[in-house]
N, C-alpha and C. Protein backbone atom coordinates (compact mmCIF):
# COMPACT_ATOMS: atom_id res chain seq x y z
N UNK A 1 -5.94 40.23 -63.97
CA UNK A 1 -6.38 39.41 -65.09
C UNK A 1 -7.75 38.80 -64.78
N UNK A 2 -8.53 38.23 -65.81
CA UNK A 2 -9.55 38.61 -65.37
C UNK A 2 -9.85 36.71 -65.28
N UNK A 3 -10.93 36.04 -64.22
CA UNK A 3 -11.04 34.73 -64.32
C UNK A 3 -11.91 34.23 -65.37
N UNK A 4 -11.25 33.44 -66.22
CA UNK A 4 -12.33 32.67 -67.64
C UNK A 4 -13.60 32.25 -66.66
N UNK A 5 -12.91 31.86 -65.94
CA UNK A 5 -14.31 30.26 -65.41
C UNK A 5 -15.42 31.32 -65.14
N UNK A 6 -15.50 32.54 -64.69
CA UNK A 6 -16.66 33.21 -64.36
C UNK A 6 -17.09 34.36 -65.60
N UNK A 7 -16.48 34.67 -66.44
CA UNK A 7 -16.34 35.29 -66.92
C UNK A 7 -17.81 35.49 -67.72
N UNK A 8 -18.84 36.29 -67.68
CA UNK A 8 -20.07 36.95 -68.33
C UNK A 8 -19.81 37.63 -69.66
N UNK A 9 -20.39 37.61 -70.50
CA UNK A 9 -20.75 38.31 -71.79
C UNK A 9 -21.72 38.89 -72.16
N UNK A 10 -22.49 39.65 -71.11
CA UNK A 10 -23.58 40.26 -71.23
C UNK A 10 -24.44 41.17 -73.05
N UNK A 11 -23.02 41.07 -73.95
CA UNK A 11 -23.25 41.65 -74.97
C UNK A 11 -23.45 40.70 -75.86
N UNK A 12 -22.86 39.18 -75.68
CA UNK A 12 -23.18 38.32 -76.50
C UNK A 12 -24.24 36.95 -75.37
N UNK A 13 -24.75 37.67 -74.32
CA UNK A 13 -25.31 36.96 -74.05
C UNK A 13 -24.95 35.72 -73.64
N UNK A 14 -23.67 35.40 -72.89
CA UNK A 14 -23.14 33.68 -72.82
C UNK A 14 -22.19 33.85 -71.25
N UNK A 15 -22.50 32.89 -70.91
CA UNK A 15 -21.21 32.92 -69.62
C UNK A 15 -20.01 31.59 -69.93
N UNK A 16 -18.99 31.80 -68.94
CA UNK A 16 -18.39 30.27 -69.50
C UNK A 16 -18.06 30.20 -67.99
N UNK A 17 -18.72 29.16 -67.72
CA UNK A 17 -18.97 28.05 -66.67
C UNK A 17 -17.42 27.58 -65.90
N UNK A 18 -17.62 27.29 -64.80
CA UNK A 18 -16.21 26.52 -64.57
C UNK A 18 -16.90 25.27 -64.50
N UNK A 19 -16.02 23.73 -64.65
CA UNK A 19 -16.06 22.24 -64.83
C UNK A 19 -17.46 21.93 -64.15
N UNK A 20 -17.21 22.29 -62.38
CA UNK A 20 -17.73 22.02 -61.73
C UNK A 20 -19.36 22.72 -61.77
N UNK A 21 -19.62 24.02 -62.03
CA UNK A 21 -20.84 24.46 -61.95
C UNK A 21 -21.28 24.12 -63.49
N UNK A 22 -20.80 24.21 -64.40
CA UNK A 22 -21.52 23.05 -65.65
C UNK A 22 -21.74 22.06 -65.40
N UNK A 23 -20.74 20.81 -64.85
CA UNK A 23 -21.28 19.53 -64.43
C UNK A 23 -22.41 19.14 -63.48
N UNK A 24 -22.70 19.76 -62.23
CA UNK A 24 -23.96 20.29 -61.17
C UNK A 24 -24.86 20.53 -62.20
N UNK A 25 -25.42 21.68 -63.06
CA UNK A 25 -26.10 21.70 -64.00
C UNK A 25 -26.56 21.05 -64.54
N UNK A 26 -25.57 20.51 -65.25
CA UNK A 26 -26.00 19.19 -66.32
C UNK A 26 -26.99 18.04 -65.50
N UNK A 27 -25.91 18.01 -64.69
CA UNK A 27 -26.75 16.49 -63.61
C UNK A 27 -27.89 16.84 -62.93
N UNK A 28 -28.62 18.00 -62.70
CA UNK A 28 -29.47 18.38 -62.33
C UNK A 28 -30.58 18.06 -64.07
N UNK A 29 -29.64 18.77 -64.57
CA UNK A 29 -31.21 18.82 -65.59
C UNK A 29 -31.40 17.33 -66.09
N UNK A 30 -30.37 16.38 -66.24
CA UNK A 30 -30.33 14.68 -66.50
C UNK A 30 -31.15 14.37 -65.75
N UNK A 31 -31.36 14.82 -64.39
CA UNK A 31 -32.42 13.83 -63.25
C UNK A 31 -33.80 14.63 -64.05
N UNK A 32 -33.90 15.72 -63.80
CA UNK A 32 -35.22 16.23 -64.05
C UNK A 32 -36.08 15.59 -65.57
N UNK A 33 -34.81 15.53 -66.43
CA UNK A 33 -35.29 15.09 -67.88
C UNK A 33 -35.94 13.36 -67.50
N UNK A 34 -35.07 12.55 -66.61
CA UNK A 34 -35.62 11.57 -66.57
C UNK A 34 -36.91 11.66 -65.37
N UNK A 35 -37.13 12.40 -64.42
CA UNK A 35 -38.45 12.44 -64.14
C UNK A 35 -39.37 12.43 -64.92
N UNK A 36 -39.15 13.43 -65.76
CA UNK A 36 -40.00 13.83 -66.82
C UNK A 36 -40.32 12.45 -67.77
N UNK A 37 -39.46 12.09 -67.91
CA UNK A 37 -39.83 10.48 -68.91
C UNK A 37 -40.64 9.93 -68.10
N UNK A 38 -40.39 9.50 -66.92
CA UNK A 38 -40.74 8.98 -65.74
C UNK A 38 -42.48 9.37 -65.95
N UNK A 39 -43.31 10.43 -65.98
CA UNK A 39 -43.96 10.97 -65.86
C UNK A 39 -45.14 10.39 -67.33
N UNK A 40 -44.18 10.92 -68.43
CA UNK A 40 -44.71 10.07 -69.54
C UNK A 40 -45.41 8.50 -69.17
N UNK A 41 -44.25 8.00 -69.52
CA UNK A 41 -44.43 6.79 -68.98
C UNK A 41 -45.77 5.93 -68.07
N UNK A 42 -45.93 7.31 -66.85
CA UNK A 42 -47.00 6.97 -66.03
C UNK A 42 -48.57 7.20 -67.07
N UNK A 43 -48.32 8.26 -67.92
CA UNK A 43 -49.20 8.29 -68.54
C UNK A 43 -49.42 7.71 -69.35
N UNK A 44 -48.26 6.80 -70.24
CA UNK A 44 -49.20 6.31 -71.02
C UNK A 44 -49.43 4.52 -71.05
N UNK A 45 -48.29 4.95 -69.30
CA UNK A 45 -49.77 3.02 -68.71
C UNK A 45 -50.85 3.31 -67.64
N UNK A 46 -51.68 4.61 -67.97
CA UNK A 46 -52.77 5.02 -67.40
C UNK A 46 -52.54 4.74 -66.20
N UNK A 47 -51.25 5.79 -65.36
CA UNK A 47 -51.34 5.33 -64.21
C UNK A 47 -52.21 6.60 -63.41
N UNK A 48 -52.80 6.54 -62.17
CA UNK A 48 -53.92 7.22 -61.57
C UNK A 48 -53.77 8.83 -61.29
N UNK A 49 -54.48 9.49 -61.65
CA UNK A 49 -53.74 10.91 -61.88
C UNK A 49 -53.41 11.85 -60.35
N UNK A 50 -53.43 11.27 -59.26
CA UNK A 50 -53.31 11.75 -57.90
C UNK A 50 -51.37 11.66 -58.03
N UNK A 51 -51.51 10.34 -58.79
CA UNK A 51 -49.67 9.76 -58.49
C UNK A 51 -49.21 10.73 -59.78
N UNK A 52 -49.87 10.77 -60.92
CA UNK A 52 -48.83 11.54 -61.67
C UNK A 52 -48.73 12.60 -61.43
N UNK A 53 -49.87 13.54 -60.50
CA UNK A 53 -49.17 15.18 -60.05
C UNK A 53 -48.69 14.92 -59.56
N UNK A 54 -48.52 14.05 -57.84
CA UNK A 54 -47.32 13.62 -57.73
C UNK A 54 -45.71 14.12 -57.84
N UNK A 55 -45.53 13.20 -59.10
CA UNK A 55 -44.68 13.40 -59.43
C UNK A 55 -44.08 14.31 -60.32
N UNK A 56 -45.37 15.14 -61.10
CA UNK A 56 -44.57 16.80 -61.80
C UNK A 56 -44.58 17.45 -60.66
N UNK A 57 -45.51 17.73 -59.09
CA UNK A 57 -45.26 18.42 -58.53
C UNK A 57 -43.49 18.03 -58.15
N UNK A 58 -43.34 17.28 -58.23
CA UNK A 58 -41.52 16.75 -57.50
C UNK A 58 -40.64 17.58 -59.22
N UNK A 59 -41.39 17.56 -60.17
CA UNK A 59 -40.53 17.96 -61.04
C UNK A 59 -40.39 19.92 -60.96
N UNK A 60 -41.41 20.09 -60.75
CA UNK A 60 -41.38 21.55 -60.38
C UNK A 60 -40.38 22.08 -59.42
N UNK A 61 -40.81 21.24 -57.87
CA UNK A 61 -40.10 21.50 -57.03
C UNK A 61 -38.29 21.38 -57.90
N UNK A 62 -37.61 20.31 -58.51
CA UNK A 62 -36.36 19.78 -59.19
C UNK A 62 -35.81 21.62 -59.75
N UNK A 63 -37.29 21.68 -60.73
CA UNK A 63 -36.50 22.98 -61.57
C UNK A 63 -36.90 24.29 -60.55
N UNK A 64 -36.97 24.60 -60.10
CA UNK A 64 -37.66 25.48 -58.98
C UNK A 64 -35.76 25.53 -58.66
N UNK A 65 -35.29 24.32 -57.67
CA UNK A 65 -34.19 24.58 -57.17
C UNK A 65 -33.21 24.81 -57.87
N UNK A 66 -33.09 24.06 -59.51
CA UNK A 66 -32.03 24.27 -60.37
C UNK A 66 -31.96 25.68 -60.26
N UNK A 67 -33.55 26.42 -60.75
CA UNK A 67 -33.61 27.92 -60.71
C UNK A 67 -32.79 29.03 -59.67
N UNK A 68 -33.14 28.48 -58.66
CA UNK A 68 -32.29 28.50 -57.58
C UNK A 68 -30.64 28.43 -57.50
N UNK A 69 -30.36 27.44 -57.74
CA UNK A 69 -28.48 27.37 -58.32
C UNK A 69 -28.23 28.25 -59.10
N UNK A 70 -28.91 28.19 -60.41
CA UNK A 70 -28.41 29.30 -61.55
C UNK A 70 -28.72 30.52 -61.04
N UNK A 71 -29.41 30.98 -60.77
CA UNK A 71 -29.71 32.45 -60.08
C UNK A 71 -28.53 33.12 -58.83
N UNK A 72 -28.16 31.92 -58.01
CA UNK A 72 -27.24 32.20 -57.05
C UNK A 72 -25.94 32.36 -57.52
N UNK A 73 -25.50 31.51 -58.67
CA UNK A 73 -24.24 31.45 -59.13
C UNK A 73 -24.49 32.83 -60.26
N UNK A 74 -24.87 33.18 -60.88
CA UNK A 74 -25.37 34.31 -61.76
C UNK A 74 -25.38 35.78 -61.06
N UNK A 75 -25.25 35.93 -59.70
CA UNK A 75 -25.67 36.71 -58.73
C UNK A 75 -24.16 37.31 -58.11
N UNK A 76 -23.75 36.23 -57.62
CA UNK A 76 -22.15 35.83 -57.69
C UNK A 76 -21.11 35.80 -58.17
N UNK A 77 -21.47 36.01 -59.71
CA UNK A 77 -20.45 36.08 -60.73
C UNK A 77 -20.65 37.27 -61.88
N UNK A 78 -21.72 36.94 -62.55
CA UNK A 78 -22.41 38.73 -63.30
C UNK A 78 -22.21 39.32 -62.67
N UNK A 79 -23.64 39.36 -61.88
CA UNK A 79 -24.35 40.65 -61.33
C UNK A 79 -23.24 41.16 -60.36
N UNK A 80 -22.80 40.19 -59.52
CA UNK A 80 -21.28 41.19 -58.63
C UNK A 80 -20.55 41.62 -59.61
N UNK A 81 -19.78 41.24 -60.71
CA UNK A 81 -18.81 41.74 -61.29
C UNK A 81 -19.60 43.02 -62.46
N UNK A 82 -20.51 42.94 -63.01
CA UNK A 82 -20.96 44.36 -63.29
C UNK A 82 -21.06 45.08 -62.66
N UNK A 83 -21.78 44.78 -61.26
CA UNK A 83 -21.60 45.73 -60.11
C UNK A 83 -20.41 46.70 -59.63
N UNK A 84 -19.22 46.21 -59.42
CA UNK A 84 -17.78 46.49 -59.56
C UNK A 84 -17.44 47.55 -60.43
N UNK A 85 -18.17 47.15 -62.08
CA UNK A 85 -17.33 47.39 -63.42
C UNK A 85 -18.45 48.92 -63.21
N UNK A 86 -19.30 49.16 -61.71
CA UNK A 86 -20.01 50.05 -62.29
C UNK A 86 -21.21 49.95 -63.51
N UNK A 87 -21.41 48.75 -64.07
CA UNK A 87 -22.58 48.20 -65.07
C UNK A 87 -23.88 48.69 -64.07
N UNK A 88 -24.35 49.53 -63.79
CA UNK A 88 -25.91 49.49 -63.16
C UNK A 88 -27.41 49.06 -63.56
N UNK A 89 -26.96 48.98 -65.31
CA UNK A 89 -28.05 48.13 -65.85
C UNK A 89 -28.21 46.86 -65.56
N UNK A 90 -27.32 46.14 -65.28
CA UNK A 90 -27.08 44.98 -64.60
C UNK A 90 -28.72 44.36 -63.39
N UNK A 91 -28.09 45.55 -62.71
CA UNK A 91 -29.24 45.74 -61.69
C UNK A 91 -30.83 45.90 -62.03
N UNK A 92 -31.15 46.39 -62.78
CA UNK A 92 -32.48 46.75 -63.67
C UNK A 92 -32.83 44.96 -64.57
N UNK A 93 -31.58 44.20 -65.03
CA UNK A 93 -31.74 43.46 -65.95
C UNK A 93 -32.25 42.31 -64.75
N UNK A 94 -31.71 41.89 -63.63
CA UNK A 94 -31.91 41.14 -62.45
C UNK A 94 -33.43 41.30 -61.96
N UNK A 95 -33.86 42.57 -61.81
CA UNK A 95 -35.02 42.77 -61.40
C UNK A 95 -35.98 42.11 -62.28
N UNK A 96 -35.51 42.46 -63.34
CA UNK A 96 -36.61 41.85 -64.64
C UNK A 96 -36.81 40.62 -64.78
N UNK A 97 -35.56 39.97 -64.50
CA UNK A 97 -35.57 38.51 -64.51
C UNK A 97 -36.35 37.94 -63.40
N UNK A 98 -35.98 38.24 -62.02
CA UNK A 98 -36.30 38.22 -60.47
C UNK A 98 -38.50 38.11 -60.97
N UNK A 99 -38.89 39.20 -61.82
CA UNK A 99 -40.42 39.68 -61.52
C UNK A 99 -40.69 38.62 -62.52
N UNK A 100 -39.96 38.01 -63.33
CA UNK A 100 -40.51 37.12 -64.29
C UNK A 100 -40.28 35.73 -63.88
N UNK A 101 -39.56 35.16 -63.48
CA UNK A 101 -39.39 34.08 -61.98
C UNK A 101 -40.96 33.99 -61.29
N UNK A 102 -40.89 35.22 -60.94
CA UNK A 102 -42.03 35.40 -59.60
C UNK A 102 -43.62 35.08 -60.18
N UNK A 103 -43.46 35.07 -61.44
CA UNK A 103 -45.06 35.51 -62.00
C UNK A 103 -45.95 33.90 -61.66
């Protein structure tokens, strides 16, 4: 039988998450969104522009690693289980993603 929590839909495009790797997610992108305010903010009480790269460089680095989580868990759960099912486009679709990451 097959597990919901990992379960890919490559035809409709959707995965369904288990509790825990949606909740990680979420709370990742909540911090980053409030950097990002954070960031505003600096700008518009003219704060000195050395401190506000700063701090998008820290926001980059934030989504950089989220990128990182989703890619590992995606890797782990798709791409192995197409792998399995014999899906080899799978493999071609990763690469594409992987060179567009990289650019």
């Amino acid at each position: 039988m097959e597990d919901k929590k990992n379960c890919c839909h490559s035809a409709r495009r959707t995965k369904e998450r288990s509790e825990k790797e949606y909740r990680d997610l979420i709370n990742r992108l909540n911090r980053i969104e409030g950097q990002v305010r954070g960031i505003r903010k600096m700008v518009e009480s003219d704060a000195y522009c050395p401190d506000i790269l700063i701090q998008v460089s820290a926001v980059n680095a934030a989504l950089n690693s989220f990128n990182k989580v989703l890619l590992g868990n995606h890797i782990r759960t798709c791409v192995a289980e197409d792998i399995r099912a014999g899906k080899d486009e799978t493999i071609d679709e990763l690469v594409k993603t992987l060179q567009k990451l990289m650019r």
